[in-house]
C-alpha atoms as a PDB file:
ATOM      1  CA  UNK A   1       4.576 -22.800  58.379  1.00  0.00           C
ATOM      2  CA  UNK A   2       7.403 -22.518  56.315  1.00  0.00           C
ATOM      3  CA  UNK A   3      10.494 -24.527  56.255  1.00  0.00           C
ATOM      4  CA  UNK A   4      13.945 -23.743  54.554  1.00  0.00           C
ATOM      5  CA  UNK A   5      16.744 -26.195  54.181  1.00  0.00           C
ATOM      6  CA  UNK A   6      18.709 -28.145  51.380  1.00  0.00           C
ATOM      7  CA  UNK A   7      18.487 -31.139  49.572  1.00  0.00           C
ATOM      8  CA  UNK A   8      15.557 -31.887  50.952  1.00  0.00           C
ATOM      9  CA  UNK A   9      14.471 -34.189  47.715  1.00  0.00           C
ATOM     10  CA  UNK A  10      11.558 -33.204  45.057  1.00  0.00           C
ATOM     11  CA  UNK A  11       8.841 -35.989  46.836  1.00  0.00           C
ATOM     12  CA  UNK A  12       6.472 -35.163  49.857  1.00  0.00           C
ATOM     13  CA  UNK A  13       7.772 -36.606  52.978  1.00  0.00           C
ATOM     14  CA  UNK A  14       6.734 -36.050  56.582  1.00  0.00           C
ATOM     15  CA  UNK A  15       6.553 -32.905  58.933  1.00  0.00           C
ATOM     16  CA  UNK A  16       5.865 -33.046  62.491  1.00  0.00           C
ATOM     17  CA  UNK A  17       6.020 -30.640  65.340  1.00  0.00           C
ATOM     18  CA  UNK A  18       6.673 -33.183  68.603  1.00  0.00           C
ATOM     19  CA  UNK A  19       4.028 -35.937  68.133  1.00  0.00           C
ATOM     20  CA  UNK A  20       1.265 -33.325  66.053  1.00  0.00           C
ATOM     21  CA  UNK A  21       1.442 -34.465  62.140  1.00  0.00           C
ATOM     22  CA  UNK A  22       1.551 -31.319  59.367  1.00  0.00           C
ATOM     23  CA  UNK A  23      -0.379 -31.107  56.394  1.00  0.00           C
ATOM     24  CA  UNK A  24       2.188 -31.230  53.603  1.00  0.00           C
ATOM     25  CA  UNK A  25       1.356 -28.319  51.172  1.00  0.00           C
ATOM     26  CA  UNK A  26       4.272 -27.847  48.959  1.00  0.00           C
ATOM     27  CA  UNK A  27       7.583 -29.605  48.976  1.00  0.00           C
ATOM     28  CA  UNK A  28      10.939 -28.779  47.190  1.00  0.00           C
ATOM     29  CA  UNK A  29      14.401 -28.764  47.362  1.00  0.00           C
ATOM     30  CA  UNK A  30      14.753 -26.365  49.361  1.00  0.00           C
ATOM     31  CA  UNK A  31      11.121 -25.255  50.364  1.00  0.00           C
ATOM     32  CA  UNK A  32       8.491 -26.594  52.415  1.00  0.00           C
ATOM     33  CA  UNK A  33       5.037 -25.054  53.022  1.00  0.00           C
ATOM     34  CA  UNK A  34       3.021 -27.085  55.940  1.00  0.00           C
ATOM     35  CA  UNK A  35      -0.114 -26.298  57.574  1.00  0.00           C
ATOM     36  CA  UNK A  36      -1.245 -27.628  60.713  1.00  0.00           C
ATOM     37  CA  UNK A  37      -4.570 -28.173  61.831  1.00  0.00           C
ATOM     38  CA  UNK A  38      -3.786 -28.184  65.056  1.00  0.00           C
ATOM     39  CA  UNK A  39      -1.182 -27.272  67.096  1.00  0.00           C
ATOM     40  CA  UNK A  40       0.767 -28.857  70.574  1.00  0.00           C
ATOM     41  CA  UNK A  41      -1.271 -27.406  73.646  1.00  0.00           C
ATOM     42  CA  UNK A  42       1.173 -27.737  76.586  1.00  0.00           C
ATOM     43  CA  UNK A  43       3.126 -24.560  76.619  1.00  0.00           C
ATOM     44  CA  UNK A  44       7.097 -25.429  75.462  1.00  0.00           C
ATOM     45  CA  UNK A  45       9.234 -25.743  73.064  1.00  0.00           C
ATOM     46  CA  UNK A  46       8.944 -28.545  70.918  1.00  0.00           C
ATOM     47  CA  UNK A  47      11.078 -30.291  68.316  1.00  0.00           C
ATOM     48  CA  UNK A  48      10.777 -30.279  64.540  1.00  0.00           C
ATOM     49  CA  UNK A  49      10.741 -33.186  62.380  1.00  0.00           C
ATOM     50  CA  UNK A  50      11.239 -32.921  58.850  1.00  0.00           C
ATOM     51  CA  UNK A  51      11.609 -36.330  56.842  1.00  0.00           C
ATOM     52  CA  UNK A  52      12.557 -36.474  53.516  1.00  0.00           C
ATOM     53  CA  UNK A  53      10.791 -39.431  51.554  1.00  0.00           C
ATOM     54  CA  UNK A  54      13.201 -42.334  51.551  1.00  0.00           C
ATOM     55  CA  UNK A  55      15.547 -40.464  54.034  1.00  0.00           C
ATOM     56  CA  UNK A  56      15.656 -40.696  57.615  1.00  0.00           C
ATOM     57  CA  UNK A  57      13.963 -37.610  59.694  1.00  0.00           C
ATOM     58  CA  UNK A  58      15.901 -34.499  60.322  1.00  0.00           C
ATOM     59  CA  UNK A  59      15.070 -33.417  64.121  1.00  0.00           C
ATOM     60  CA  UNK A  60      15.551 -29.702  65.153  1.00  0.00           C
ATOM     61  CA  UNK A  61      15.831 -29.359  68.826  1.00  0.00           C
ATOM     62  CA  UNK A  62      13.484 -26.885  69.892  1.00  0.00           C
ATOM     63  CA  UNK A  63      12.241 -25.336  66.681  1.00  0.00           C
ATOM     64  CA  UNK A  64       8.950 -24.793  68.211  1.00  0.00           C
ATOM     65  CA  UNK A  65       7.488 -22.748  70.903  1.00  0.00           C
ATOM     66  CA  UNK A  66       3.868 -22.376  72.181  1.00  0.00           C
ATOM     67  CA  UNK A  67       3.151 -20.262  74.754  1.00  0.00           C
ATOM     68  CA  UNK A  68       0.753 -20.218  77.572  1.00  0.00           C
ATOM     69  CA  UNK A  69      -2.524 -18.449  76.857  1.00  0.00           C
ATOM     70  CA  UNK A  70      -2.608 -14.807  78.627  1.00  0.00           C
ATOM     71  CA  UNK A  71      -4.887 -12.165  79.127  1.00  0.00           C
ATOM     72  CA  UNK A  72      -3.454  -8.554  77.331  1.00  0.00           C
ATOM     73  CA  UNK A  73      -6.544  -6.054  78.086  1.00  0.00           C
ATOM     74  CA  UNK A  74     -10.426  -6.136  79.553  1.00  0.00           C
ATOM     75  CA  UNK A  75     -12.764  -4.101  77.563  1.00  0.00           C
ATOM     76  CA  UNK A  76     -14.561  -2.140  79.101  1.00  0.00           C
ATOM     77  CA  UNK A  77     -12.379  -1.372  82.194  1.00  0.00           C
ATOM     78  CA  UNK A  78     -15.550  -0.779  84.073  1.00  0.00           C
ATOM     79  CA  UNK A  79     -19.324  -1.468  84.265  1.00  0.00           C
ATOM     80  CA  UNK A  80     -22.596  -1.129  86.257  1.00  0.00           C
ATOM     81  CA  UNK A  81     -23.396  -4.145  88.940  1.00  0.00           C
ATOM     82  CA  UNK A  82     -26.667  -6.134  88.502  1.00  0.00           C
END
């Protein structure tokens, strides 16, 4: 995931998506590059949390949304019984 902003100081803080942790992979300024190993499994949206190190956490209502799993097409449409 990647997260834009400003100011958002030149040592690795903390990202979180609700209570699920990120990975910190790169962290600038003004660029952040997370991964997450996992992800929230209720379907929603969920906040953001970015904290800068020494700074208090930026929260972004919402940033998130997982949707619920759902079925798109069956392959093949039809088959033979038994």
């Amino acid at each position: 995931m990647t997260i834009k902003g400003s100011n958002l100081g030149t040592k690795k803080g903390k990202v979180a998506l609700g209570t699920v942790k990120a990975k910190i992979k790169t962290w600038a300024p003004e660029l952040i590059f997370v991964e997450f190993k996992k992800v929230p499994t209720v379907p929603g949206p969920y906040d953001s949390f970015v904290t800068p190190s020494k700074a208090p956490a930026i929260r972004t209502e919402a940033a998130y949304q997982v949707k619920a799993p759902e079925v798109l097409t069956v392959s093949p449409e039809w088959g033979y019984a038994g």
